[in-house]
Structures are given as structure tokens and as C-alpha cells.
C-alpha atoms as a PDB file:
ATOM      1  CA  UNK A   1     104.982 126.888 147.643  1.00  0.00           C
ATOM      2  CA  UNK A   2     102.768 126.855 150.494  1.00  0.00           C
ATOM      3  CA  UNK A   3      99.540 129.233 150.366  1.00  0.00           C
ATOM      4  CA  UNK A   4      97.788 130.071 153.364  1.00  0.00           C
ATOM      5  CA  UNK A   5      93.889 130.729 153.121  1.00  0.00           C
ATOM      6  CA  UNK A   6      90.343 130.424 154.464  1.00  0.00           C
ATOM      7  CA  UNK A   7      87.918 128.666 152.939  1.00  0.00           C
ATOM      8  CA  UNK A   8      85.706 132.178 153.454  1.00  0.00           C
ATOM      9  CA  UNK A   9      88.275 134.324 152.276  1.00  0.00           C
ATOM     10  CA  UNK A  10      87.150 136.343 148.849  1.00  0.00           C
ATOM     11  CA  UNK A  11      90.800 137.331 149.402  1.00  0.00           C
ATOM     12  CA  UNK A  12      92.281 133.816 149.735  1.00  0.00           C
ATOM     13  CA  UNK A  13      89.720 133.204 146.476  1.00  0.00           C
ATOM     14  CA  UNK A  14      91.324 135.166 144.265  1.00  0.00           C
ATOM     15  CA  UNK A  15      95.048 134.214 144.614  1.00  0.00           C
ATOM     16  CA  UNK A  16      94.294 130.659 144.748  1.00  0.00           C
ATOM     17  CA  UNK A  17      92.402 131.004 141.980  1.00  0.00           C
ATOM     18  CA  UNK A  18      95.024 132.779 139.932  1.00  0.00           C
ATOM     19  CA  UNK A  19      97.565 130.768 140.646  1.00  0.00           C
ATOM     20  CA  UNK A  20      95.814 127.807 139.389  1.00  0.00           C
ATOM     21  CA  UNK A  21      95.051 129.779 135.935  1.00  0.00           C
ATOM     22  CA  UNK A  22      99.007 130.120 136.433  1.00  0.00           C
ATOM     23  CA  UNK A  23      99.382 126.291 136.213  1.00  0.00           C
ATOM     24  CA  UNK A  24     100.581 126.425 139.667  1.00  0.00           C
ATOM     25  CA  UNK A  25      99.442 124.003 142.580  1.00  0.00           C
ATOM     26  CA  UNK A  26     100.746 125.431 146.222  1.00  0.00           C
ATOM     27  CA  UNK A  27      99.655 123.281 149.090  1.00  0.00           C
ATOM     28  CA  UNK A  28      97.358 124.748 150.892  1.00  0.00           C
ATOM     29  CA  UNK A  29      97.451 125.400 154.684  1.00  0.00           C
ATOM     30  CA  UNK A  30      93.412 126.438 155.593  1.00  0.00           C
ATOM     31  CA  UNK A  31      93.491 128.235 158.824  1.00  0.00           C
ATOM     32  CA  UNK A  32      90.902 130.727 160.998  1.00  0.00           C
ATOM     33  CA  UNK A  33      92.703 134.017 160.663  1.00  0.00           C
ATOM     34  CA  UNK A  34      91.047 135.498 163.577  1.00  0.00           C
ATOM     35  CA  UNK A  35      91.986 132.884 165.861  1.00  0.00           C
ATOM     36  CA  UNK A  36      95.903 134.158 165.224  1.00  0.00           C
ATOM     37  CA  UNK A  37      97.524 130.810 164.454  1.00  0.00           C
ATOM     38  CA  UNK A  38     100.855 131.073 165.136  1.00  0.00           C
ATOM     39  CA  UNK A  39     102.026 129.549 161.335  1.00  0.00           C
ATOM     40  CA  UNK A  40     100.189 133.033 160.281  1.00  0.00           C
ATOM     41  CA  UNK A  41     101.580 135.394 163.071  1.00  0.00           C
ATOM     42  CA  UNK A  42     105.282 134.410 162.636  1.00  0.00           C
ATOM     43  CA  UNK A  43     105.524 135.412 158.877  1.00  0.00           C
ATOM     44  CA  UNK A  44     103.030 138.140 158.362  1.00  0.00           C
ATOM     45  CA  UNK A  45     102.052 140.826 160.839  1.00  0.00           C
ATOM     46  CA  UNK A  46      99.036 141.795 159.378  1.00  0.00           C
ATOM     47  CA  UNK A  47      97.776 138.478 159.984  1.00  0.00           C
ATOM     48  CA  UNK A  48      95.589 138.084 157.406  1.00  0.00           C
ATOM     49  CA  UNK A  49      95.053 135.257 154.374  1.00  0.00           C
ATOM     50  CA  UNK A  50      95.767 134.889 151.918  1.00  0.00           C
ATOM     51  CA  UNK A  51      99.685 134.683 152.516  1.00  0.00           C
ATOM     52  CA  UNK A  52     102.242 132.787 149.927  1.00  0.00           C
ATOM     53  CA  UNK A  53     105.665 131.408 150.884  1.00  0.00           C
ATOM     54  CA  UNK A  54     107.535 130.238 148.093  1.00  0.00           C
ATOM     55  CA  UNK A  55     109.918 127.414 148.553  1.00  0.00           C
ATOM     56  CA  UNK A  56     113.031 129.960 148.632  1.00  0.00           C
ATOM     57  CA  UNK A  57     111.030 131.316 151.994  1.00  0.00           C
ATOM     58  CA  UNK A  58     109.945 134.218 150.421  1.00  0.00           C
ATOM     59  CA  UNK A  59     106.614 135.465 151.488  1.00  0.00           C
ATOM     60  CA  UNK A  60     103.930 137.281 149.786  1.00  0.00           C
ATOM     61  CA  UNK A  61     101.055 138.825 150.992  1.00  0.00           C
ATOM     62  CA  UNK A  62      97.719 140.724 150.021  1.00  0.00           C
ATOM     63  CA  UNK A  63      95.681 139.038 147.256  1.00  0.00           C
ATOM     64  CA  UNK A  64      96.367 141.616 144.094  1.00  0.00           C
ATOM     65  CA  UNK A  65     100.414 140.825 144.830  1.00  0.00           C
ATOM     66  CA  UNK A  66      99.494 137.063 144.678  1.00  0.00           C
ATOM     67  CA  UNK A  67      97.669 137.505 141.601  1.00  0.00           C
ATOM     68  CA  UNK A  68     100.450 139.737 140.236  1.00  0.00           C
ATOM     69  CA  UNK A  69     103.022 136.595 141.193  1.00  0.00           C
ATOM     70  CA  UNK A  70     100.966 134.244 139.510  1.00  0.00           C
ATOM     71  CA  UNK A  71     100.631 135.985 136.727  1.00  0.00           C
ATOM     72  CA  UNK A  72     104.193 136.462 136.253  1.00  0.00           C
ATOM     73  CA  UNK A  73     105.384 132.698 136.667  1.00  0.00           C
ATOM     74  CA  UNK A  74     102.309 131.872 134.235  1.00  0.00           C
ATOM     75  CA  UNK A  75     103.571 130.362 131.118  1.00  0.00           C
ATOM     76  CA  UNK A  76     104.375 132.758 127.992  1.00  0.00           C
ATOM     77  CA  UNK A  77     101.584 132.660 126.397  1.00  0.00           C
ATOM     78  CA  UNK A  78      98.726 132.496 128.995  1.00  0.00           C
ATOM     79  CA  UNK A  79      96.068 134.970 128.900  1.00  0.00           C
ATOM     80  CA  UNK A  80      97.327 135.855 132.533  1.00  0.00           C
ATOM     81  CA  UNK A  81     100.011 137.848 130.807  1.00  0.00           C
ATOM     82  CA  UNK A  82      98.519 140.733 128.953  1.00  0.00           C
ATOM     83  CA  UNK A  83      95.187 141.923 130.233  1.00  0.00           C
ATOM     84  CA  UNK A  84      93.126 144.810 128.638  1.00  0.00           C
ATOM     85  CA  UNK A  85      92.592 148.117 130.840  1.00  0.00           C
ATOM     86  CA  UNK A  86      88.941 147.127 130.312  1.00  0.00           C
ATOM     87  CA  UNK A  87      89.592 144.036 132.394  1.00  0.00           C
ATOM     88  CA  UNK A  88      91.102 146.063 134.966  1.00  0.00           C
ATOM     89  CA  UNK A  89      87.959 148.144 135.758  1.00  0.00           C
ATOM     90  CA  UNK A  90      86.012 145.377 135.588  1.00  0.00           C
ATOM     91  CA  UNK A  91      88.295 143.953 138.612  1.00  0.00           C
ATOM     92  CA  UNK A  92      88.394 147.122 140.138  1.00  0.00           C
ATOM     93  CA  UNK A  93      84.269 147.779 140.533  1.00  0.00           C
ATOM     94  CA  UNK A  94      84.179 143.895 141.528  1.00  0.00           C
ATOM     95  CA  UNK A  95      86.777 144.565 144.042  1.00  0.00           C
ATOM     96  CA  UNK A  96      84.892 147.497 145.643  1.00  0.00           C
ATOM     97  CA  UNK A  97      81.970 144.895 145.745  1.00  0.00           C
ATOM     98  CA  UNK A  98      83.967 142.421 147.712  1.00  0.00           C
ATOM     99  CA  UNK A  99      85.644 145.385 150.253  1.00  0.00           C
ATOM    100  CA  UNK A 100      81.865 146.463 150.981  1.00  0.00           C
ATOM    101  CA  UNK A 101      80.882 142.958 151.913  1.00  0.00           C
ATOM    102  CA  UNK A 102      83.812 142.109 153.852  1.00  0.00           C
ATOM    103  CA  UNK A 103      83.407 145.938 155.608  1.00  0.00           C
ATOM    104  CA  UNK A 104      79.696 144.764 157.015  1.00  0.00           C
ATOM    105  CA  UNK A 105      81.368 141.405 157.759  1.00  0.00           C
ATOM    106  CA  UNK A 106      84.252 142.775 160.003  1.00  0.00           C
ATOM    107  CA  UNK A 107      81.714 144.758 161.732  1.00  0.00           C
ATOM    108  CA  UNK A 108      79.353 142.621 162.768  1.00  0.00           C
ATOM    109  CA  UNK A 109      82.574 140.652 164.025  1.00  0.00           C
ATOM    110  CA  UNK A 110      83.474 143.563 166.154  1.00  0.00           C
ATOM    111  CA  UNK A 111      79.696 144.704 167.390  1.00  0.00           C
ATOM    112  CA  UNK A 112      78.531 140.939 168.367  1.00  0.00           C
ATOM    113  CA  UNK A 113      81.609 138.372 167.483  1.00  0.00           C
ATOM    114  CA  UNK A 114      78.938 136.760 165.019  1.00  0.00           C
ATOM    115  CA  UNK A 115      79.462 136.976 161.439  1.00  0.00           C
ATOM    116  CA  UNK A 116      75.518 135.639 161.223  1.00  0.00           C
ATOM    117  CA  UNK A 117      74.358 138.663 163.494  1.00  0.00           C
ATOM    118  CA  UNK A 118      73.077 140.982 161.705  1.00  0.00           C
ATOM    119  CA  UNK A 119      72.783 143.990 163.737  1.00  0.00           C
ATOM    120  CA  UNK A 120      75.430 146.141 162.683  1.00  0.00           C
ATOM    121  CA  UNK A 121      73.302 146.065 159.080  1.00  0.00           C
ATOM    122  CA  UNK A 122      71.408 148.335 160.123  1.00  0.00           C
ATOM    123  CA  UNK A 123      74.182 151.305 160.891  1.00  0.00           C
ATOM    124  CA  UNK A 124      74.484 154.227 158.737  1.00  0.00           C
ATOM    125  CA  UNK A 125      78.169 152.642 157.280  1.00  0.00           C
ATOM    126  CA  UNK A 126      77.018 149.962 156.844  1.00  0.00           C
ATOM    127  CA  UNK A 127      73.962 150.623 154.512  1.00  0.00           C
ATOM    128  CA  UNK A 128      76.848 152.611 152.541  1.00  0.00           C
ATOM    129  CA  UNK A 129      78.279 149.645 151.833  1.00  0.00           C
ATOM    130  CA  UNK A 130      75.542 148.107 150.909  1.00  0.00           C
ATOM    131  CA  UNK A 131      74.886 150.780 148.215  1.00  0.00           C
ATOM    132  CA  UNK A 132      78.113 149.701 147.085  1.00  0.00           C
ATOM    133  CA  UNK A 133      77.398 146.616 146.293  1.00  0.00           C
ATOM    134  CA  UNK A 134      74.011 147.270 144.702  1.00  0.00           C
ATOM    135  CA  UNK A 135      75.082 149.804 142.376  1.00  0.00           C
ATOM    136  CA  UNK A 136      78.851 147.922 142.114  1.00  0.00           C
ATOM    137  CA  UNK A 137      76.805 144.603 140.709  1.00  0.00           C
ATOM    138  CA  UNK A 138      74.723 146.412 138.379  1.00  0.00           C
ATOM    139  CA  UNK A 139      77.185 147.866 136.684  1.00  0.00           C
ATOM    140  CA  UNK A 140      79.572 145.030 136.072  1.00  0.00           C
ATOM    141  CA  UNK A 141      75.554 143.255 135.561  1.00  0.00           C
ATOM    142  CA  UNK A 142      75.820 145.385 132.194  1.00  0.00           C
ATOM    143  CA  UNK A 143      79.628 144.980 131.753  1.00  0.00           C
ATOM    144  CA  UNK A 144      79.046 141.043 131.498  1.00  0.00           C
ATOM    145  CA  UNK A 145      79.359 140.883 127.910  1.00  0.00           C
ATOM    146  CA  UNK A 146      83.107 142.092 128.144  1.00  0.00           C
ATOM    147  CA  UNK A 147      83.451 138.670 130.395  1.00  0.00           C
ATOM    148  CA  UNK A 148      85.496 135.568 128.639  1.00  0.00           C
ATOM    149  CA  UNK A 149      84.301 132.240 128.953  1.00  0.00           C
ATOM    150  CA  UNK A 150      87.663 130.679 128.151  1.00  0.00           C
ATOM    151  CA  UNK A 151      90.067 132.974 129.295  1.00  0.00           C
ATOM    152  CA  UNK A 152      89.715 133.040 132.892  1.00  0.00           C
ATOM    153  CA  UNK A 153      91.879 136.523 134.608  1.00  0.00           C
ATOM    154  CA  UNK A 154      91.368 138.597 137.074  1.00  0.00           C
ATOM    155  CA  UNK A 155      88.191 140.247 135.718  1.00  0.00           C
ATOM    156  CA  UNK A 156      86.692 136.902 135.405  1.00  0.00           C
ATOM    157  CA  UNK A 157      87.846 135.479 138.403  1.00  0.00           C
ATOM    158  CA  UNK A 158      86.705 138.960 140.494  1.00  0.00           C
ATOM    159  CA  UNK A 159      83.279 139.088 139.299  1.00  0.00           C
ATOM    160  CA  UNK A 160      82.679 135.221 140.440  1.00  0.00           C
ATOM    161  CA  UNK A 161      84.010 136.064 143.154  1.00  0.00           C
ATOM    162  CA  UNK A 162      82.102 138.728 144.266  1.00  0.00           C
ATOM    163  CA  UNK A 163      78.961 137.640 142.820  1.00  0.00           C
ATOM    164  CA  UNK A 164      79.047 134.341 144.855  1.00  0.00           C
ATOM    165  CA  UNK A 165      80.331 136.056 148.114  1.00  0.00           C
ATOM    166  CA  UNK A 166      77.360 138.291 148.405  1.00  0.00           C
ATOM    167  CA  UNK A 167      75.127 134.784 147.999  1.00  0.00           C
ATOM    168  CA  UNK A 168      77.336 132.943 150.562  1.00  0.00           C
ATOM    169  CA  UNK A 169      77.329 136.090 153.232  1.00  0.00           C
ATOM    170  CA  UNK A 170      73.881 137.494 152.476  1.00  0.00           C
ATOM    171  CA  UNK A 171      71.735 134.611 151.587  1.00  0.00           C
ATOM    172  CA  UNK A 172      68.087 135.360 150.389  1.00  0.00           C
ATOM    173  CA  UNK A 173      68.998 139.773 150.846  1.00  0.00           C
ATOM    174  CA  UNK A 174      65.873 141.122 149.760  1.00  0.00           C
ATOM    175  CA  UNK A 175      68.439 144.241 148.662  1.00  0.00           C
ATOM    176  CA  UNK A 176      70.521 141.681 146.283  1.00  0.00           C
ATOM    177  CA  UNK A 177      70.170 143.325 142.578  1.00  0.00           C
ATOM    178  CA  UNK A 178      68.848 141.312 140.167  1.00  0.00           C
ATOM    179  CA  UNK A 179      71.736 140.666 137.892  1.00  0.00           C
ATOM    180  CA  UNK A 180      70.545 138.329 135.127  1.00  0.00           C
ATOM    181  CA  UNK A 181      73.864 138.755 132.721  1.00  0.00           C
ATOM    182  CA  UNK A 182      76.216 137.509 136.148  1.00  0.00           C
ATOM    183  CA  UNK A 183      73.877 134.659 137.070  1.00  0.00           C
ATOM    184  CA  UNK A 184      73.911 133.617 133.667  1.00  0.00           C
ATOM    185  CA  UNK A 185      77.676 133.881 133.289  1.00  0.00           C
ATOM    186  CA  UNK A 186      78.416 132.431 136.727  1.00  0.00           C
ATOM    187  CA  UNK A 187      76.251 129.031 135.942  1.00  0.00           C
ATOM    188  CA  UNK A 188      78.281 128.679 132.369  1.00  0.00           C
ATOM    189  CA  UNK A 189      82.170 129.182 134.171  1.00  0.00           C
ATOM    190  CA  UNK A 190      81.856 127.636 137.480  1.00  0.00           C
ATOM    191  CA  UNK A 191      82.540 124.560 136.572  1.00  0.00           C
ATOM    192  CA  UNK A 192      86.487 125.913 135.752  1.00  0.00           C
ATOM    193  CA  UNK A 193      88.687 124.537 137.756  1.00  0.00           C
ATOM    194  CA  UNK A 194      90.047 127.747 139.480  1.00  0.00           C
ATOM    195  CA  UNK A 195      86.812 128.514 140.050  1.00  0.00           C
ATOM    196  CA  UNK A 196      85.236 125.309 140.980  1.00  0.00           C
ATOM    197  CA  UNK A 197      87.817 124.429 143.608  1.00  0.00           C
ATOM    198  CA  UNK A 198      87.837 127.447 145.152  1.00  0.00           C
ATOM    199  CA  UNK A 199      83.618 128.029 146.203  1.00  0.00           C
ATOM    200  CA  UNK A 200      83.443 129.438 149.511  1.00  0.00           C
ATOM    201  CA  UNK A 201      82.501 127.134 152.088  1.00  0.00           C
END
């Protein structure tokens, strides 16, 4: 299987990151979605990452039906299998926190083609999504006890995820909660290898 991602990508994150708690290892094709490379354009027409062909030529795309695939080729008795509705909130709200981001993110693409331009920031939509984030961290902040150290799914993976995007895009955001319980949890499961190999960059 082939997976196609950025090395940006919260998206391209978490199904790469699932299916390596899946046991799976896709080779991975890294690629600038909005430059339109052709590989991308020919097999999925919304032209985004992260997008999965498996080696019957089937292709999957959107990162929640990765994660779903990986979690169905996972081994029998992975923790992938059988997650608790508690860890599906939890990767709901970190979700939401991701979306936001990537919102203010597209938008300064669209107002100035600069992802580091921070004008559009200051628009009334955007600021919305930057309550979302505030108020989306501190609650999972207080949800971080319900986090497992050793069985790494879509909860876990989300809330790295999202808790190292906002770092990567907003570095030093005098608006960034202070989220003790996430830092703390981040520093003790980054070194997993889903996680570890798949820091933005």
C-alpha cells in the first residue's frame, strides 16, 4: 500500500499514525497538496492528503476512513479494535481542535498565499476558531487522565496531534491555554513510534 501525505498534514498524521498502531508499513509518497501533483489529481478529486491505495488499487481517502481501515486489518487483539465511546469524544473535541487550526491556516492561504502571514488572524472567523481551540484544549486538558500510555488509538493519537499542531502552526501564541495534564502526557508518549515518526515538520 502506498499512502500519500504531507509532512504538515494533521490529516496525513493521523492515518499514518494508525496504520502503524495497525502493524502496517505503506510507503509513503510526501507531496505539496496545493501544488496539485498529478499522482494526487488522477486518483482523488478532492485533492487532498492523506490518500491510501492499497495494492488491489483501491483507494481511500479522508483521514477517519484511513483510521477506520487500519483499524480493521489490525491484528485480533489490538487495542485498535474495540474503543470506548469515551475515547470517541475525546477524538471528537481533539478533532474540532485540529479543523479550527487548519480553518485559520487555509485562510491565511487564500488572503496572502502565506501560511506564516498572519493577517487573516485577526478576522471575526477566525478568532472563532481560535475560541475553539482554547476552550477545545482545556477540556481534553482535564480529560487527560482518561489518556493510555500503552494503548495508543485514536483518542491518543488525536490529542498529540492536535496538541503539537497548534505548537508547530502557532509558535509562542500568547492565546495558547496552558494545558499542564497534555504537556505532561505528550513528553511521556512521543517517543511511540506512531507518534515519533510522524512529528510535523
Amino acid at each position: 500500500m502506498k499512502l500519500m501525505k504531507s509532512t504538515t498534514s494533521p490529516y496525513g498524521r493521523l492515518a499514518h499514525a494508525a496504520l502503524i498502531e495497525a502493524g502496517a508499513e505503506p510507503e509513503i509518497d510526501l507531496l505539496n497538496p496545493w501544488a496539485d501533483p498529478a499522482q494526487l489529481i488522477e486518483i482523488n478529486p478532492a485533492r487532498r492528503v492523506p490518500t491510501l491505495v492499497l495494492d488491489d488499487g483501491t483507494v481511500l481517502t479522508e483521514s477517519y476512513v484511513i483510521a477506520a481501515y487500519a483499524r480493521d486489518i489490525a491484528p485480533e487483539e489490538s487495542h485498535l479494535k474495540s474503543p470506548a465511546p469515551g475515547a470517541y469524544e475525546i477524538a471528537g473535541l481533539a478533532q474540532g481542535v485540529i479543523d479550527a487550526a487548519v480553518y485559520i491556516m487555509t485562510g491565511r492561504k487564500i488572503t496572502s498565499d502565506d501560511l506564516a502571514n498572519p493577517a487573516f488572524d485577526a478576522h471575526p472567523v477566525a478568532a472563532r476558531r481560535r475560541r475553539a481551540m482554547v476552550e477545545g484544549l482545556t477540556r481534553l486538558d482535564a480529560m487527560a487522565d482518561r489518556l493510555s500510555e500503552t494503548e495508543i488509538g485514536l483518542a491518543e493519537i488525536g490529542v498529540v496531534n492536535a496538541v503539537q499542531y497548534i505548537d508547530f502552526r502557532f509558535p509562542d501564541a500568547h492565546w495558547r491555554p496552558e494545558i499542564p495534564a497534555l504537556d505532561a502526557y505528550v513528553a511521556r508518549v512521543i517517543a511511540r513510534p506512531s507518534l515519533q515518526r510522524t512529528i510535523p515538520s
